[in-house]
Protein backbone atom coordinates (compact mmCIF):
# COMPACT_ATOMS: atom_id res chain seq x y z
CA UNK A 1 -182.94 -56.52 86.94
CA UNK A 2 -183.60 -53.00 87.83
CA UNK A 3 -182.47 -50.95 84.42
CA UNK A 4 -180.32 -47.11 85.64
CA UNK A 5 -182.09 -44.28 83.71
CA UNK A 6 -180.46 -41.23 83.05
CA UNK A 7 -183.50 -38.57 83.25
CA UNK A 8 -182.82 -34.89 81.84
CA UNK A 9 -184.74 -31.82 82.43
CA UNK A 10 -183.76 -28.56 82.29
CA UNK A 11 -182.42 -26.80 85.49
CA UNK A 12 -180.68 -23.69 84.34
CA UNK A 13 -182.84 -22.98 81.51
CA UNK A 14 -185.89 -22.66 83.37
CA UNK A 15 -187.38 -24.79 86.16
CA UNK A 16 -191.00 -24.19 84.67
CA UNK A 17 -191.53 -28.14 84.87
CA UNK A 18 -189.89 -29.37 88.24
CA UNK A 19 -192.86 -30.62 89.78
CA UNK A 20 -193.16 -32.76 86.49
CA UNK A 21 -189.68 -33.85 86.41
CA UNK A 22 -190.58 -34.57 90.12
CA UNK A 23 -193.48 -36.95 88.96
CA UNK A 24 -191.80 -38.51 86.16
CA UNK A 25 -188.81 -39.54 88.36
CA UNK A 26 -190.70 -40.92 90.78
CA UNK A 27 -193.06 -42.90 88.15
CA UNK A 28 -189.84 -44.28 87.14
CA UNK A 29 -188.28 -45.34 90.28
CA UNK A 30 -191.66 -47.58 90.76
CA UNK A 31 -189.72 -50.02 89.01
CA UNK A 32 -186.02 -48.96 88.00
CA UNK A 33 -183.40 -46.62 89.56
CA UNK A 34 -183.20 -43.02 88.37
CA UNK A 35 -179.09 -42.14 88.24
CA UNK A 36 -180.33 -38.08 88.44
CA UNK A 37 -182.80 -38.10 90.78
CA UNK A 38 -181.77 -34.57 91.70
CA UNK A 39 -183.23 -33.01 88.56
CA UNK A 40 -186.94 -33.73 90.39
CA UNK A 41 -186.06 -31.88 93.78
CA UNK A 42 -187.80 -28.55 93.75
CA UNK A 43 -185.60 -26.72 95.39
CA UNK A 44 -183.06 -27.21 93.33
CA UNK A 45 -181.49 -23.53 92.12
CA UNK A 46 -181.03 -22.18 89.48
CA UNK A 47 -178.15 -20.20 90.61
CA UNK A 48 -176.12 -22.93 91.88
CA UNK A 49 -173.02 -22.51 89.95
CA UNK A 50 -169.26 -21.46 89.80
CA UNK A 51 -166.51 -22.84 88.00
CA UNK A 52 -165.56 -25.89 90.89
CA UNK A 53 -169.22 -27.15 91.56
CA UNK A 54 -169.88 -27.14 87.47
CA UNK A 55 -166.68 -29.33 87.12
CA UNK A 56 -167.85 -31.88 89.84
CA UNK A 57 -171.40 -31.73 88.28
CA UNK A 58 -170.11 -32.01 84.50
CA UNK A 59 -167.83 -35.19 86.00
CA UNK A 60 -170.62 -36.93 87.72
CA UNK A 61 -173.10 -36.28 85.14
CA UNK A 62 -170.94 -37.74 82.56
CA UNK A 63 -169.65 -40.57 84.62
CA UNK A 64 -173.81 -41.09 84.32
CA UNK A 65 -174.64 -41.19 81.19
CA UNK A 66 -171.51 -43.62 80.43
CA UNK A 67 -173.42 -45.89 83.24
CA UNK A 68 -176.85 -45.73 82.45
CA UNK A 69 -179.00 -48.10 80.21
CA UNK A 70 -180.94 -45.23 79.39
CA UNK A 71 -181.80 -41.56 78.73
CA UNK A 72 -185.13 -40.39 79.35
CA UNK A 73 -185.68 -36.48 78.47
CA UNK A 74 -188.60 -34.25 78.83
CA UNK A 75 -187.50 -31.79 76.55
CA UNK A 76 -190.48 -28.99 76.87
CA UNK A 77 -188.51 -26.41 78.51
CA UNK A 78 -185.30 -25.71 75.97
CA UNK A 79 -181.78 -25.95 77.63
CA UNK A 80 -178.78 -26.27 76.75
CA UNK A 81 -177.48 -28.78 79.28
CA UNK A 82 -179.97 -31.53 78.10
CA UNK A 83 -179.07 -30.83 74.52
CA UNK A 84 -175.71 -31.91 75.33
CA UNK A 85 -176.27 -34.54 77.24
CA UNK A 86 -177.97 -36.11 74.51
CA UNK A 87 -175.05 -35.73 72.07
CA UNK A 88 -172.88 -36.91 74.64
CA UNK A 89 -175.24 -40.16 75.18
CA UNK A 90 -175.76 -40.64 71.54
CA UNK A 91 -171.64 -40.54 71.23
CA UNK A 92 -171.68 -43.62 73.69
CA UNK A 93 -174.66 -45.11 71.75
CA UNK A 94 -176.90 -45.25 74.81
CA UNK A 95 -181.11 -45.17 73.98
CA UNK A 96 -182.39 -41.45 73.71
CA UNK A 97 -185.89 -41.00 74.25
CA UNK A 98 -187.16 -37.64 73.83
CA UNK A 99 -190.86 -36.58 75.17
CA UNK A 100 -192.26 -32.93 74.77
CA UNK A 101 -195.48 -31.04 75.16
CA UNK A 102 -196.54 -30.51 71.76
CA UNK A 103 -198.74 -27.16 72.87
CA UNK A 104 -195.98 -25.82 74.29
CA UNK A 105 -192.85 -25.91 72.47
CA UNK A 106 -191.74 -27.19 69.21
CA UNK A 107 -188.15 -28.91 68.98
CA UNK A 108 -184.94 -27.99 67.80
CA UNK A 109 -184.22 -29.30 63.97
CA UNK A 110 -181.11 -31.16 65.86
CA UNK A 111 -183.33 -33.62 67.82
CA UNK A 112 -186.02 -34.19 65.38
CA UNK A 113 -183.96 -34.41 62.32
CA UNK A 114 -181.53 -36.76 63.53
CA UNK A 115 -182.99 -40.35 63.89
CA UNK A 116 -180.93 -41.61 66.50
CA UNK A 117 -183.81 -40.13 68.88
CA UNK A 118 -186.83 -41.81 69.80
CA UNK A 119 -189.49 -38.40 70.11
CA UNK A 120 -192.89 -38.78 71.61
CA UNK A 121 -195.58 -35.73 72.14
CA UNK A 122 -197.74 -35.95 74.86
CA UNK A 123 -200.25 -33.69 76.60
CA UNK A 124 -200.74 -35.52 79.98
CA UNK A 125 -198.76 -37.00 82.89
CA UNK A 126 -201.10 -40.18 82.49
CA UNK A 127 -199.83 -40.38 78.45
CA UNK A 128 -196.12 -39.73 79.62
CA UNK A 129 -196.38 -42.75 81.86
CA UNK A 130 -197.77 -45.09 79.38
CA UNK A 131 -195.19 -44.58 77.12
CA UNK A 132 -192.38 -44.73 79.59
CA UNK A 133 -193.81 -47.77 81.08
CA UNK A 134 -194.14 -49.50 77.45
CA UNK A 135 -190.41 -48.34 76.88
CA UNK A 136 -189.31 -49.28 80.43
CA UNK A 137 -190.71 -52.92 79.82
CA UNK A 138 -189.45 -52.81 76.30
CA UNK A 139 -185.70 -51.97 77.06
């Protein structure tokens, strides 16, 4: 049975890694259904916003990560959004796993001091996809 993944990336703190997101998503759909598919589409704004469309987004999002079997974040890019979704998926005991590019960022004391999160470094798309296909099959 396909597993619903939950896949964070930043969209309003930068869009530096959209293509990524873009490639992850899609490496993930090969076998399972990706809940935010949205987060991959490049032209995606940043400016999107205003006080109705943020309360439809914050409902469906949530409604989300309350569905999904899992979260999968690429946490390179720092935003605030994806930090909170991860609290909010951790509060409904959902699997967090956490990847970043280790020579680009380094990661907030709240992620990598709190165990509940599963945190990978990688360099390459090709090591990114290993691990999410060994979690993937592992879930």
């Amino acid at each position: 049975m396909n597993k619903k993944i939950y896949f964070a990336g930043s969209i309003r703190g930068g869009r530096d890694d959209a293509a990524l997101y873009k490639e992850i998503i899609a490496h993930i759909k090969e076998t399972d259904i990706v809940l935010t598919e949205h987060i991959g589409d490049l032209s995606l704004s940043l400016l999107e916003n205003g006080r109705d469309k943020d309360a439809l987004i914050y409902e469906q999002d949530t409604n989300w990560l309350r569905e999904c079997d899992a979260v999968i974040a690429e946490c390179t890019s720092p935003s605030l959004g994806v930090g909170y979704e991860l609290a909010y998926a951790e509060k409904y005991d959902k699997p967090c796993f956490l990847f970043y590019r280790r020579s680009k960022c380094q990661l907030s004391a709240m992620l990598t001091g709190n165990p509940y999160y599963k945190i990978y470094a990688y360099e390459t798309k090709e090591e990114i996809f290993e691990l999410i296909d060994d979690i993937l099959r592992n879930l």
